[in-house]
PDB file of N, CA and C in Angstrom:
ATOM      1  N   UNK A   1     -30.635  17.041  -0.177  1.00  0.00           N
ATOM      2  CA  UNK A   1     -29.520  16.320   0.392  1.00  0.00           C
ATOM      3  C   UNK A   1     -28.311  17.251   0.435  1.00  0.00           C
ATOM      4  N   UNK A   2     -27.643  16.700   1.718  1.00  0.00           N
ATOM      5  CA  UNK A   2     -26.351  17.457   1.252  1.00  0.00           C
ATOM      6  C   UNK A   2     -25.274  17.569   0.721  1.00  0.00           C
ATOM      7  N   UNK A   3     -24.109  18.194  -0.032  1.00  0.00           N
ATOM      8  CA  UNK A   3     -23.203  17.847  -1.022  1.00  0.00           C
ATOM      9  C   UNK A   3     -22.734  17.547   0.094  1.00  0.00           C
ATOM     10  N   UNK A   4     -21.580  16.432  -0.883  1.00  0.00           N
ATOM     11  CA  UNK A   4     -21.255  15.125  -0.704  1.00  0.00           C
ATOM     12  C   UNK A   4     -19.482  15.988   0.015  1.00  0.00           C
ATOM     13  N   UNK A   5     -18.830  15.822   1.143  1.00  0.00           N
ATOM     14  CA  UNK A   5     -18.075  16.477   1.571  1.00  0.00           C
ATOM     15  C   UNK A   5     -16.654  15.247   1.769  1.00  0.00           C
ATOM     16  N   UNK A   6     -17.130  14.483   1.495  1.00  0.00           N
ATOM     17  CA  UNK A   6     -16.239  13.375   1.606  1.00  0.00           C
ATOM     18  C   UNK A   6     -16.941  11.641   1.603  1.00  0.00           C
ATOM     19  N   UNK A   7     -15.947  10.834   1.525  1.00  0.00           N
ATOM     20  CA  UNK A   7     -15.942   9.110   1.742  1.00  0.00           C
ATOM     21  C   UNK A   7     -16.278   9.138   3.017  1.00  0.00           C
ATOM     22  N   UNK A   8     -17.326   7.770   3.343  1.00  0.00           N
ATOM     23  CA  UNK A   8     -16.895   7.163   4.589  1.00  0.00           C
ATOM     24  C   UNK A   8     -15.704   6.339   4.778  1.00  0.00           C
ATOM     25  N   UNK A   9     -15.275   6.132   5.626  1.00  0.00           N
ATOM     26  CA  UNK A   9     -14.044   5.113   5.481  1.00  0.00           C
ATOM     27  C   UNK A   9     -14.591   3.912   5.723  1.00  0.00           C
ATOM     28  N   UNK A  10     -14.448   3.083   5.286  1.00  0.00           N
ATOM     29  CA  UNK A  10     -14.685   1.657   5.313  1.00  0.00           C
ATOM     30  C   UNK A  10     -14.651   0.797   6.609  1.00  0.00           C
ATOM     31  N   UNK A  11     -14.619   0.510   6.918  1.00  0.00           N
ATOM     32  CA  UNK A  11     -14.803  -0.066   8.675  1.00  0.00           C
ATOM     33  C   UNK A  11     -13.936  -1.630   8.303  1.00  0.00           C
ATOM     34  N   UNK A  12     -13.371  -1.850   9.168  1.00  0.00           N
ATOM     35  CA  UNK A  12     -12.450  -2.854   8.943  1.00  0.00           C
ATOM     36  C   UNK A  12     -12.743  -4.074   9.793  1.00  0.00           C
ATOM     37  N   UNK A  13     -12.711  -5.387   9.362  1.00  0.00           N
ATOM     38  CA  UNK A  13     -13.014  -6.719  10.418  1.00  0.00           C
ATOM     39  C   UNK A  13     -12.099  -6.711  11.521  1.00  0.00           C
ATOM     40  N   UNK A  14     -12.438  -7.186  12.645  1.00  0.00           N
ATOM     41  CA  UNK A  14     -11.148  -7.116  13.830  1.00  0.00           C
ATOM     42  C   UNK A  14     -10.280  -7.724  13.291  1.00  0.00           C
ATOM     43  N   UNK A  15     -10.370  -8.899  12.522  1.00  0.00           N
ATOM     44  CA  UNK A  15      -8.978  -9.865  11.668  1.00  0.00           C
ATOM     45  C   UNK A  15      -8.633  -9.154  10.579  1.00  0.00           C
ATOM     46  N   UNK A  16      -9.037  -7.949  10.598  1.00  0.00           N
ATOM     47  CA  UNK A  16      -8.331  -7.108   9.261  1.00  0.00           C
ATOM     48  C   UNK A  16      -6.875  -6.675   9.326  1.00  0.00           C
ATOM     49  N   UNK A  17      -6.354  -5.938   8.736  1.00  0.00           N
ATOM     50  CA  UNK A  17      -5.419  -5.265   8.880  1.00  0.00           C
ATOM     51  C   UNK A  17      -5.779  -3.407   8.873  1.00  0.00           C
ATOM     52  N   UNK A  18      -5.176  -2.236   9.436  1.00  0.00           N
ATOM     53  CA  UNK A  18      -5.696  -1.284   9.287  1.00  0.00           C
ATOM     54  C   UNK A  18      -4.125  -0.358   8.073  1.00  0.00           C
ATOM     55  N   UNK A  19      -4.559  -0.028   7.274  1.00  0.00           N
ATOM     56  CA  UNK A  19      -4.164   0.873   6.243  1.00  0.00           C
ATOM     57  C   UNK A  19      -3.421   1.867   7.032  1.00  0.00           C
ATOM     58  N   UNK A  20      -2.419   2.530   6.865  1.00  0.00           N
ATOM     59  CA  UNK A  20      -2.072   3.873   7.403  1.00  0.00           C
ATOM     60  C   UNK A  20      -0.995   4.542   6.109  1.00  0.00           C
ATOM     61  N   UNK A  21      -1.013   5.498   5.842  1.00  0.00           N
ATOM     62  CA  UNK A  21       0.246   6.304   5.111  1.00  0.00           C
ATOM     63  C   UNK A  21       1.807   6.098   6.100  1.00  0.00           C
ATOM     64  N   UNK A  22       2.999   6.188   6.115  1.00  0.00           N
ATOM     65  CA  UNK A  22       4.075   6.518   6.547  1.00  0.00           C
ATOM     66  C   UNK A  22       4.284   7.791   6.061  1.00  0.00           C
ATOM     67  N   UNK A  23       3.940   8.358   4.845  1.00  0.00           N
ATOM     68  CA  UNK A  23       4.420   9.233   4.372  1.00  0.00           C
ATOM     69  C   UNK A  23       3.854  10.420   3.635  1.00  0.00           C
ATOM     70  N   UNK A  24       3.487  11.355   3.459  1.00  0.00           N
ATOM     71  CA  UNK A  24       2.549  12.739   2.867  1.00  0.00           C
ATOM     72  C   UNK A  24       3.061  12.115   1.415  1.00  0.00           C
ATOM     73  N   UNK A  25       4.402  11.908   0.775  1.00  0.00           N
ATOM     74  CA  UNK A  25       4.288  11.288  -0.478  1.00  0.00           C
ATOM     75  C   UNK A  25       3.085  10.145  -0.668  1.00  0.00           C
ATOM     76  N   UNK A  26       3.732   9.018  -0.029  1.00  0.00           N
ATOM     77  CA  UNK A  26       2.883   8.101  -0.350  1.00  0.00           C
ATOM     78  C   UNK A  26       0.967   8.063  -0.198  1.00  0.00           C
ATOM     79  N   UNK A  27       0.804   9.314   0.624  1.00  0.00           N
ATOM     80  CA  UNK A  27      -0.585   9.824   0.783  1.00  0.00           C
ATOM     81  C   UNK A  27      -1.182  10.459  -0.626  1.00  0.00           C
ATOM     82  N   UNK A  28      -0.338  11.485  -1.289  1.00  0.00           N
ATOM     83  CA  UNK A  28      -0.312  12.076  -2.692  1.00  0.00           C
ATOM     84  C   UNK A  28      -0.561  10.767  -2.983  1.00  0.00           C
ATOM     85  N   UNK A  29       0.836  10.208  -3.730  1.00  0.00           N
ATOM     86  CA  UNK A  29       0.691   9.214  -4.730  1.00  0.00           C
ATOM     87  C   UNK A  29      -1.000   8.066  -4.646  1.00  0.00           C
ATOM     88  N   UNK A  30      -0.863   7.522  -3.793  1.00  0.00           N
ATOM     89  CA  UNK A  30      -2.316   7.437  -3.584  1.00  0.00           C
ATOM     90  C   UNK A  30      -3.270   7.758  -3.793  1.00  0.00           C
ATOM     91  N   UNK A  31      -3.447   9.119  -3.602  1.00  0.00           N
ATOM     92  CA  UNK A  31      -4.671  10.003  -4.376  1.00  0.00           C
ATOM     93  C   UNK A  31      -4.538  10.235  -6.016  1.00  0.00           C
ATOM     94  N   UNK A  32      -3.331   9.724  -6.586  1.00  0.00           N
ATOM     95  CA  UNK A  32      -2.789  10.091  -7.914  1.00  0.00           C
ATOM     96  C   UNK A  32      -3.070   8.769  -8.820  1.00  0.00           C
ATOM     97  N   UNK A  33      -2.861   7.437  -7.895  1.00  0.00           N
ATOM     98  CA  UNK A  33      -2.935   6.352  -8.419  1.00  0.00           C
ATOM     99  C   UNK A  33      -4.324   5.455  -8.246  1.00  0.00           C
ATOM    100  N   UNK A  34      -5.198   6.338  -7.599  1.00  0.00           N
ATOM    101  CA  UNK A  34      -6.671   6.187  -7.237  1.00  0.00           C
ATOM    102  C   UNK A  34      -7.319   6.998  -9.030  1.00  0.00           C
ATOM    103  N   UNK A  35      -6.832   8.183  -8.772  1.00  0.00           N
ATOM    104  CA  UNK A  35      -7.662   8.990  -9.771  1.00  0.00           C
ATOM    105  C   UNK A  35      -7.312   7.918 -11.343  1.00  0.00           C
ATOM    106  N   UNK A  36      -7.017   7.068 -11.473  1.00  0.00           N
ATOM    107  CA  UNK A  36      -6.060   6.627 -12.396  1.00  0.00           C
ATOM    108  C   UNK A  36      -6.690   5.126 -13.219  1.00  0.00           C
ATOM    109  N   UNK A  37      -6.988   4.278 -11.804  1.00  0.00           N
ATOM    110  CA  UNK A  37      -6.836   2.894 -12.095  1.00  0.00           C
ATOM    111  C   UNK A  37      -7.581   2.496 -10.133  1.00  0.00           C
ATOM    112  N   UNK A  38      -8.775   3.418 -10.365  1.00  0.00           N
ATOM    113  CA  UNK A  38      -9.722   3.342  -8.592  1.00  0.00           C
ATOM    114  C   UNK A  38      -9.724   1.982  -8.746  1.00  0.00           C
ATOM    115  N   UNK A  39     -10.388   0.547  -9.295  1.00  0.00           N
ATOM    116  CA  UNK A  39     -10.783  -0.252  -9.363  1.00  0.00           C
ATOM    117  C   UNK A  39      -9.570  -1.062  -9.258  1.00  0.00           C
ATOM    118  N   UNK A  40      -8.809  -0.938  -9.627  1.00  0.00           N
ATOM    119  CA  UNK A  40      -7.368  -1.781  -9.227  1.00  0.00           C
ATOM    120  C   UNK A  40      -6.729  -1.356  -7.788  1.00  0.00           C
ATOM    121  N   UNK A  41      -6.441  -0.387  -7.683  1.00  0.00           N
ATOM    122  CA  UNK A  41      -6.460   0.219  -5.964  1.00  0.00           C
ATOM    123  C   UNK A  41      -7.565  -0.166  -4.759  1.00  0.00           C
ATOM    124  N   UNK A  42      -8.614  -0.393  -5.250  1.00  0.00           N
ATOM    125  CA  UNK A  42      -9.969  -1.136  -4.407  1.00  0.00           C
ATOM    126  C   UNK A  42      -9.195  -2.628  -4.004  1.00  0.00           C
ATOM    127  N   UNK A  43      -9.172  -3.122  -5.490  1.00  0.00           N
ATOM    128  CA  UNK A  43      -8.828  -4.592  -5.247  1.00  0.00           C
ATOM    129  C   UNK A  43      -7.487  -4.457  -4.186  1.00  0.00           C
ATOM    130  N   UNK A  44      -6.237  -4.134  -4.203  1.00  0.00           N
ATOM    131  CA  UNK A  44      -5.461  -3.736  -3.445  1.00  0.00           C
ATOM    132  C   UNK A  44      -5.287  -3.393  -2.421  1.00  0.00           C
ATOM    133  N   UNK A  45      -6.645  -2.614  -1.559  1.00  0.00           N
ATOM    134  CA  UNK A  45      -6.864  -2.471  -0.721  1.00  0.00           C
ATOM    135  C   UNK A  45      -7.380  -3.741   0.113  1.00  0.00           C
ATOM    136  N   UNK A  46      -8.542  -4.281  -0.755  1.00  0.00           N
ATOM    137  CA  UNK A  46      -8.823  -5.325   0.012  1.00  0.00           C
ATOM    138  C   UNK A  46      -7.550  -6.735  -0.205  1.00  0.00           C
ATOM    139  N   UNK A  47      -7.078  -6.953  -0.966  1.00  0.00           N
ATOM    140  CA  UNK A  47      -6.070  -7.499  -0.214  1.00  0.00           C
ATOM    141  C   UNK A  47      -4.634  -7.470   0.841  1.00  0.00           C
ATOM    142  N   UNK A  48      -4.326  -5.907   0.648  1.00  0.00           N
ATOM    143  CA  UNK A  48      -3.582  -5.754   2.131  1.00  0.00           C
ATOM    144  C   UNK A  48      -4.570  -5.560   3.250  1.00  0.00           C
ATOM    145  N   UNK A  49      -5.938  -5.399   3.466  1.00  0.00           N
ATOM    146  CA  UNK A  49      -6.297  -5.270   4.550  1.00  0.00           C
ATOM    147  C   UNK A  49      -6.707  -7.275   5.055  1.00  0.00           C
ATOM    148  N   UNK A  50      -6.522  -8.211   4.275  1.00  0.00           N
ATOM    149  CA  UNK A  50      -6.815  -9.115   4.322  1.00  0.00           C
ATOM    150  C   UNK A  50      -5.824 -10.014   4.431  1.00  0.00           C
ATOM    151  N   UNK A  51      -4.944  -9.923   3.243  1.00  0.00           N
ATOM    152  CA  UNK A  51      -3.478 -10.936   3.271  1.00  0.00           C
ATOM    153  C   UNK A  51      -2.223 -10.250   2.729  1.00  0.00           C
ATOM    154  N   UNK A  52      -1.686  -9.360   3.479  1.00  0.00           N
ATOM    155  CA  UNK A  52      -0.725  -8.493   2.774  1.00  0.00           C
ATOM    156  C   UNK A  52       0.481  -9.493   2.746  1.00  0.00           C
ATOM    157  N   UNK A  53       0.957 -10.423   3.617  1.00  0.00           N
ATOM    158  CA  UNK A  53       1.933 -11.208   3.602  1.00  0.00           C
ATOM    159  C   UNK A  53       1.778 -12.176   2.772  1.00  0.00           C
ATOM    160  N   UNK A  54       1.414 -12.698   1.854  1.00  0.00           N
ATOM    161  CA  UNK A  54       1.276 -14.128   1.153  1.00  0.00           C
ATOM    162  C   UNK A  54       1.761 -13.513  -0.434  1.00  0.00           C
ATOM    163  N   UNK A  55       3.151 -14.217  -0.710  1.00  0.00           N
ATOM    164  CA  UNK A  55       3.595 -14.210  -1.978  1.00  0.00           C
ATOM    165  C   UNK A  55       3.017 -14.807  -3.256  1.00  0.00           C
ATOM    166  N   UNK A  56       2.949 -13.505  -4.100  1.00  0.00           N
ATOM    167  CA  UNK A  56       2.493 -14.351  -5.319  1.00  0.00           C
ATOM    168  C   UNK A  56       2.936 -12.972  -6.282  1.00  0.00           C
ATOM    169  N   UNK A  57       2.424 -13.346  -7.629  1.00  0.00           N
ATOM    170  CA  UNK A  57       3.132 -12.513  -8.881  1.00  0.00           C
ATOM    171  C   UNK A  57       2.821 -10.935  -8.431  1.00  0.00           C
ATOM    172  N   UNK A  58       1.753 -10.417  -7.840  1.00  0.00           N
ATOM    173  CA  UNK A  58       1.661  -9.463  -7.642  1.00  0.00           C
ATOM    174  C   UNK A  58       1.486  -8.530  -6.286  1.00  0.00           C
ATOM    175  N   UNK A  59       1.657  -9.535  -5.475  1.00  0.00           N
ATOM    176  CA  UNK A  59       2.459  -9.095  -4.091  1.00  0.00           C
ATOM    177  C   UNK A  59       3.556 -10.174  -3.516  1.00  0.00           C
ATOM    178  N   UNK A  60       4.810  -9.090  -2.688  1.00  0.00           N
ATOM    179  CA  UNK A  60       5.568  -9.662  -2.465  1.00  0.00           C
ATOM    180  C   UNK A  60       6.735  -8.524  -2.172  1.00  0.00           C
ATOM    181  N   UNK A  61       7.905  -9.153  -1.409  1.00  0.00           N
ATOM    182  CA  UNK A  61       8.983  -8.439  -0.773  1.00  0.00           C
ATOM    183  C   UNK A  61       9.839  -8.211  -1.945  1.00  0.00           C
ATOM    184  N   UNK A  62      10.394  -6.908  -2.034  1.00  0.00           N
ATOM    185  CA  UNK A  62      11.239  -6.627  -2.764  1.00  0.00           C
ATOM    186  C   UNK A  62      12.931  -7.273  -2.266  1.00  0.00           C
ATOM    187  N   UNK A  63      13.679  -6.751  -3.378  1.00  0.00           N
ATOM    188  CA  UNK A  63      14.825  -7.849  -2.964  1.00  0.00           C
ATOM    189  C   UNK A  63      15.669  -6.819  -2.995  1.00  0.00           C
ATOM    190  N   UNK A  64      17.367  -7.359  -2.253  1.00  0.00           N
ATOM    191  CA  UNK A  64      18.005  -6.406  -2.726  1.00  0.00           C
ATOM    192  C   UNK A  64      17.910  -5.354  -1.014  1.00  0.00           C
ATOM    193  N   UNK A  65      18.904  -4.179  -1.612  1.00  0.00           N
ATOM    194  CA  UNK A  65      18.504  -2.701  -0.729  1.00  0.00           C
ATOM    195  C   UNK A  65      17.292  -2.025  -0.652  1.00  0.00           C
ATOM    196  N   UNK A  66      16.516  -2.623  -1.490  1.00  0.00           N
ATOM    197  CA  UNK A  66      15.131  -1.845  -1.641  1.00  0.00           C
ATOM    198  C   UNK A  66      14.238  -2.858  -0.106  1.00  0.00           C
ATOM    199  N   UNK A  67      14.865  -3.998  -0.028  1.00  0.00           N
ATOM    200  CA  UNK A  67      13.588  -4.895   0.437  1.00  0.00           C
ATOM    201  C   UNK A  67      13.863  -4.341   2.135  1.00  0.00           C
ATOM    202  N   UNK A  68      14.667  -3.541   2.140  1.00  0.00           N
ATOM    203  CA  UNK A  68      14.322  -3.094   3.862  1.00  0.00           C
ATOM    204  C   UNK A  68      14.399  -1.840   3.981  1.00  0.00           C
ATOM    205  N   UNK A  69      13.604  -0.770   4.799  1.00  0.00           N
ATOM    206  CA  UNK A  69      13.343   0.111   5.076  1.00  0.00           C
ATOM    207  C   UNK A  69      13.288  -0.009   6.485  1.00  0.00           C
ATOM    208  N   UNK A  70      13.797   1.589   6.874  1.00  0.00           N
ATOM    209  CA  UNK A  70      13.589   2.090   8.406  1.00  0.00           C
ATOM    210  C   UNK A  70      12.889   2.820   8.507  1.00  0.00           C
ATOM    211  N   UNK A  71      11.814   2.648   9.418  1.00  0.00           N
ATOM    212  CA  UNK A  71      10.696   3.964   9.876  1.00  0.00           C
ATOM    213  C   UNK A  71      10.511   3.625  11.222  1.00  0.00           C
ATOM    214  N   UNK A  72      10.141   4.621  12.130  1.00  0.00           N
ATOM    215  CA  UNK A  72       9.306   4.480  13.584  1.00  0.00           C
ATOM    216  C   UNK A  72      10.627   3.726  14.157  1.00  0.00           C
ATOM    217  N   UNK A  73      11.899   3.704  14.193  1.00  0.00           N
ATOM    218  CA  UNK A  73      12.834   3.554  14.832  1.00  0.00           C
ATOM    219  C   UNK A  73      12.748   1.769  14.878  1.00  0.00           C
ATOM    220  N   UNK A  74      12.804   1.030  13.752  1.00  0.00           N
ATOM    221  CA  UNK A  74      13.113   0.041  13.067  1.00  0.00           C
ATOM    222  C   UNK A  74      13.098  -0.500  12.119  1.00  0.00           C
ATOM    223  N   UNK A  75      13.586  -1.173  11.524  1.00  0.00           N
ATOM    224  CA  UNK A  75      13.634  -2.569   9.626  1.00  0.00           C
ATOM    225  C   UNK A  75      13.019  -2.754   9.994  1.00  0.00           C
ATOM    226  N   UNK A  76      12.113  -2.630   8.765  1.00  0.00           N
ATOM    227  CA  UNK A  76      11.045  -3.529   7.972  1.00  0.00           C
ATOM    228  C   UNK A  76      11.301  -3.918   6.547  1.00  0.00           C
ATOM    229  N   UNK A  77      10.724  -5.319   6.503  1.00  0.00           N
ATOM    230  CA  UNK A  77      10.927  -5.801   5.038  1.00  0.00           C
ATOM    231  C   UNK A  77       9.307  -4.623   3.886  1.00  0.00           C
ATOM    232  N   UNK A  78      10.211  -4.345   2.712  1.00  0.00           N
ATOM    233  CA  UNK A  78       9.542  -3.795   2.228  1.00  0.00           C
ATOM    234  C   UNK A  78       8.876  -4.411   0.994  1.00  0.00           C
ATOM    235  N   UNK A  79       7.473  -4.559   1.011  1.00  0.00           N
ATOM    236  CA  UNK A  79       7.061  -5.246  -0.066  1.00  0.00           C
ATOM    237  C   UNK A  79       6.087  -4.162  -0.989  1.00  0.00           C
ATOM    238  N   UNK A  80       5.824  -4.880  -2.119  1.00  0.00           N
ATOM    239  CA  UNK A  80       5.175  -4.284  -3.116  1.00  0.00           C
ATOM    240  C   UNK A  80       3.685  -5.150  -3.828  1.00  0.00           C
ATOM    241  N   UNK A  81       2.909  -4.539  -3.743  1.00  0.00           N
ATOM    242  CA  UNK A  81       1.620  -4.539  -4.934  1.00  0.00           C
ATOM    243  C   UNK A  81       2.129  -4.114  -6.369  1.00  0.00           C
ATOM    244  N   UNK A  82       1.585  -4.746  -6.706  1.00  0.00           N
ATOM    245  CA  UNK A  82       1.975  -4.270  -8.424  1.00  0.00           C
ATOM    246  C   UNK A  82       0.510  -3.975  -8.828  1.00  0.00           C
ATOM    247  N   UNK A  83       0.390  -3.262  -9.278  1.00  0.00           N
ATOM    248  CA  UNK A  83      -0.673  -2.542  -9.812  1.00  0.00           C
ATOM    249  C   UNK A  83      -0.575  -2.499 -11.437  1.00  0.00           C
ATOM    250  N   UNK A  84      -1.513  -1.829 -12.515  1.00  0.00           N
ATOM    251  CA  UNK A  84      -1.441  -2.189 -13.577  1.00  0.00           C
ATOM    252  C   UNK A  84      -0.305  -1.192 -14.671  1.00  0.00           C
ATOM    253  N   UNK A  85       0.546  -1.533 -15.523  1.00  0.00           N
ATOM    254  CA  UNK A  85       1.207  -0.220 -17.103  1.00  0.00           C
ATOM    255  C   UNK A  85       1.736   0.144 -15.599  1.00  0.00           C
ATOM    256  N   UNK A  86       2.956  -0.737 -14.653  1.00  0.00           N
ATOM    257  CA  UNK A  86       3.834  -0.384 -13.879  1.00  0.00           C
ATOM    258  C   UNK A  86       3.375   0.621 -12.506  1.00  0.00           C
ATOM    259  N   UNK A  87       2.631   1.061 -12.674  1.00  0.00           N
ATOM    260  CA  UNK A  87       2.166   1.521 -10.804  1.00  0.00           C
ATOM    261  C   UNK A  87       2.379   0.736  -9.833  1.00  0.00           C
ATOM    262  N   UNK A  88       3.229   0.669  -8.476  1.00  0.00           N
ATOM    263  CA  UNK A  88       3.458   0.011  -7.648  1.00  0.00           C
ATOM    264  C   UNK A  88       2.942   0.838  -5.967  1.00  0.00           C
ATOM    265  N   UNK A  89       2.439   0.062  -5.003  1.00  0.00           N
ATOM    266  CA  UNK A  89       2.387   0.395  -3.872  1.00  0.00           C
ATOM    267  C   UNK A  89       3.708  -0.132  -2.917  1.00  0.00           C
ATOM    268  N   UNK A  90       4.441   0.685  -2.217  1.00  0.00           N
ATOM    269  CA  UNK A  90       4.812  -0.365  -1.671  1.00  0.00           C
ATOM    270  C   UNK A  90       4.450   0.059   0.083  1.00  0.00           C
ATOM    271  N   UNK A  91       5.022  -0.953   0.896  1.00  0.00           N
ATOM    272  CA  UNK A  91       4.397  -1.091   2.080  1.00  0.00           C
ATOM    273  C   UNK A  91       5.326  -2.241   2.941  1.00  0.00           C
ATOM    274  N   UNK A  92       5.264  -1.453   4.196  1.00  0.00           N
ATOM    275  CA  UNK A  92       5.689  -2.572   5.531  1.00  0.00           C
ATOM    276  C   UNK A  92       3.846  -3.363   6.634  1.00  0.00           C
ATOM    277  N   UNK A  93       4.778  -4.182   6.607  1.00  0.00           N
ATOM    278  CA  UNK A  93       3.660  -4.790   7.544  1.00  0.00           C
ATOM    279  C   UNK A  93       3.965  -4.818   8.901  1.00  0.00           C
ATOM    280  N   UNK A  94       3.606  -4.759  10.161  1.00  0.00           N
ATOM    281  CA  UNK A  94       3.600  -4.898  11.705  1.00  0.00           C
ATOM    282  C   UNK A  94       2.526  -6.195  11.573  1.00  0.00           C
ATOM    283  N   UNK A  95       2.837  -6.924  12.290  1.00  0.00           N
ATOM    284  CA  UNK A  95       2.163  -8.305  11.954  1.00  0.00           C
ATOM    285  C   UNK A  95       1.187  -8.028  13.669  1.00  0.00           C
ATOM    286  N   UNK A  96       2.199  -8.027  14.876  1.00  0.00           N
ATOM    287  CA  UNK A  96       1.663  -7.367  15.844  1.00  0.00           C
ATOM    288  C   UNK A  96       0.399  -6.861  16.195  1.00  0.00           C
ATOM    289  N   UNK A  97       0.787  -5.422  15.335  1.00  0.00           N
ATOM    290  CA  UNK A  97      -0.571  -4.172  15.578  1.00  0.00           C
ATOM    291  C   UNK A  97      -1.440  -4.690  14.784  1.00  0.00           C
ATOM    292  N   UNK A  98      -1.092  -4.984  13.476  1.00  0.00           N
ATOM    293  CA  UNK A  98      -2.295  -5.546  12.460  1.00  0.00           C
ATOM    294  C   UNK A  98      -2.647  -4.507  11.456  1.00  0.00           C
ATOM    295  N   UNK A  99      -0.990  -3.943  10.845  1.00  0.00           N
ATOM    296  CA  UNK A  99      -0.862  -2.493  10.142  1.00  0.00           C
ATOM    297  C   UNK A  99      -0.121  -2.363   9.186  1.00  0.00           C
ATOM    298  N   UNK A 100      -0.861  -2.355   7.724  1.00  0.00           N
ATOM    299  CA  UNK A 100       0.037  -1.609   6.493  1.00  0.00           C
ATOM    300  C   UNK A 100       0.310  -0.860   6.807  1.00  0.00           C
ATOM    301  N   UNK A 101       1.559  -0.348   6.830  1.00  0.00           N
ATOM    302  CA  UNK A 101       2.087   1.129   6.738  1.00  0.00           C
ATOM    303  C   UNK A 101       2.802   1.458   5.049  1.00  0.00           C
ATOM    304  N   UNK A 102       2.183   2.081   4.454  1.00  0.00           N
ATOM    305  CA  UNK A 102       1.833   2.356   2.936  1.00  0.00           C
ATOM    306  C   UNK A 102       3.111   4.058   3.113  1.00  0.00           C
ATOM    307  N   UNK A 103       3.990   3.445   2.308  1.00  0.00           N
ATOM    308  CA  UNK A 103       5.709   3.895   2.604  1.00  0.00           C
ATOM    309  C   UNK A 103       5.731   4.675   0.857  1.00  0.00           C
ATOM    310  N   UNK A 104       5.322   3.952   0.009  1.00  0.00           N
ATOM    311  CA  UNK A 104       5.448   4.951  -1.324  1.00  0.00           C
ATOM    312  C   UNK A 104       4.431   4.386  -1.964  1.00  0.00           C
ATOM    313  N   UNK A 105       4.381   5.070  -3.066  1.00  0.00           N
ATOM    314  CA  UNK A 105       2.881   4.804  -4.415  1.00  0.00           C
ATOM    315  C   UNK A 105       3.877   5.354  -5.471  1.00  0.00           C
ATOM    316  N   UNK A 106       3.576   4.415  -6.680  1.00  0.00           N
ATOM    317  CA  UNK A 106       4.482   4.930  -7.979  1.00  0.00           C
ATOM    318  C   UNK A 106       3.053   5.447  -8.898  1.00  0.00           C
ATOM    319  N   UNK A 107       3.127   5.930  -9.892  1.00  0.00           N
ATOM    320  CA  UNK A 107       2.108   5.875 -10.532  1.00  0.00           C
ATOM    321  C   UNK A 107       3.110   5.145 -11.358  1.00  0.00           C
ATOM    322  N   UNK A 108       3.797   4.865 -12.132  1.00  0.00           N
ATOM    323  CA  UNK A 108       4.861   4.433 -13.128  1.00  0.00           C
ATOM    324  C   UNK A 108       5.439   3.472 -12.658  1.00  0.00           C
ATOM    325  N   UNK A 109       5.900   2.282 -13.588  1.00  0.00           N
ATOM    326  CA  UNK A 109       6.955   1.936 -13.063  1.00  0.00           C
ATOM    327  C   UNK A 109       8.051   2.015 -12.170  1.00  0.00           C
ATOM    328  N   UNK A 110       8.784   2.100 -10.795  1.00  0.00           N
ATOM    329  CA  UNK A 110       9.733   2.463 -10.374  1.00  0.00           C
ATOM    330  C   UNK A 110      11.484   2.443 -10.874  1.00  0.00           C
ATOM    331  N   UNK A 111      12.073   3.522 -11.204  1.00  0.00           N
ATOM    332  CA  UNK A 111      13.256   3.334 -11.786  1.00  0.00           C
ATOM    333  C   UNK A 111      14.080   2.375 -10.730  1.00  0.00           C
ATOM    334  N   UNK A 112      13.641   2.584  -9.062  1.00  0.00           N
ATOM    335  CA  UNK A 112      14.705   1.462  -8.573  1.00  0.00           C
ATOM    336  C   UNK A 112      14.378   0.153  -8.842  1.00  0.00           C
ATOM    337  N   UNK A 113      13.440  -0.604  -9.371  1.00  0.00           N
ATOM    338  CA  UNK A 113      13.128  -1.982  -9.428  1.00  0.00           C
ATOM    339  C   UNK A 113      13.612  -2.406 -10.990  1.00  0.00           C
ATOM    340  N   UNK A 114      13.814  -1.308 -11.668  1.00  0.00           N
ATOM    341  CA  UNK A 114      14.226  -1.887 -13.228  1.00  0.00           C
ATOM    342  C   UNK A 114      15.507  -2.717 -13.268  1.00  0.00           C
TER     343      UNK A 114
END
């Protein structure tokens, strides 16, 4: 067989949502907060590719100056995954296209949310 050169990517339902980075940080952090706590990032995945908008203790819009961000030449409300010992994803949604756009990854707690 041959060594293993990479993942497949996961193939997504048409009612999915599709994952994207905004940012080479938030691409790192990702790979940082995978190597870390994979099984909590799985779960995470499948719920922004499924229900990234629906509030509850561990997803949801940040408040404040944090809760809007500009990218791609408009605001977006910026929300967060909470992940486990303070790691956070955070992320805009396009409800539209049908697209996380994955904006930062903490491995830590974030000092702006304290």
């Amino acid at each position: 067989m041959a060594g293993r050169r990479g993942g497949v990517p996961r193939p997504i339902h048409s009612t999915e949502y599709t994952i994207v980075f905004g940012t080479r940080g938030a691409e790192q952090g990702w790979r940082d907060v995978v190597a870390v706590q994979r099984n909590a990032v799985a779960a995470a995945w499948d719920r922004l590719t499924t229900d990234p908008l629906t509030e509850d203790l561990s997803c949801h819009a940040l408040r404040g100056e944090l809760g809007v961000v500009r990218h791609s030449g408009r605001e977006w409300t910026r929300r967060q995954f909470e992940l486990k010992r303070g790691a956070r994803i955070w992320f805009t949604v396009d409800v539209d296209d049908r697209v996380v756009c994955i904006t930062d990854v903490h491995t830590h707690h974030p000092n702006q949310t304290k």
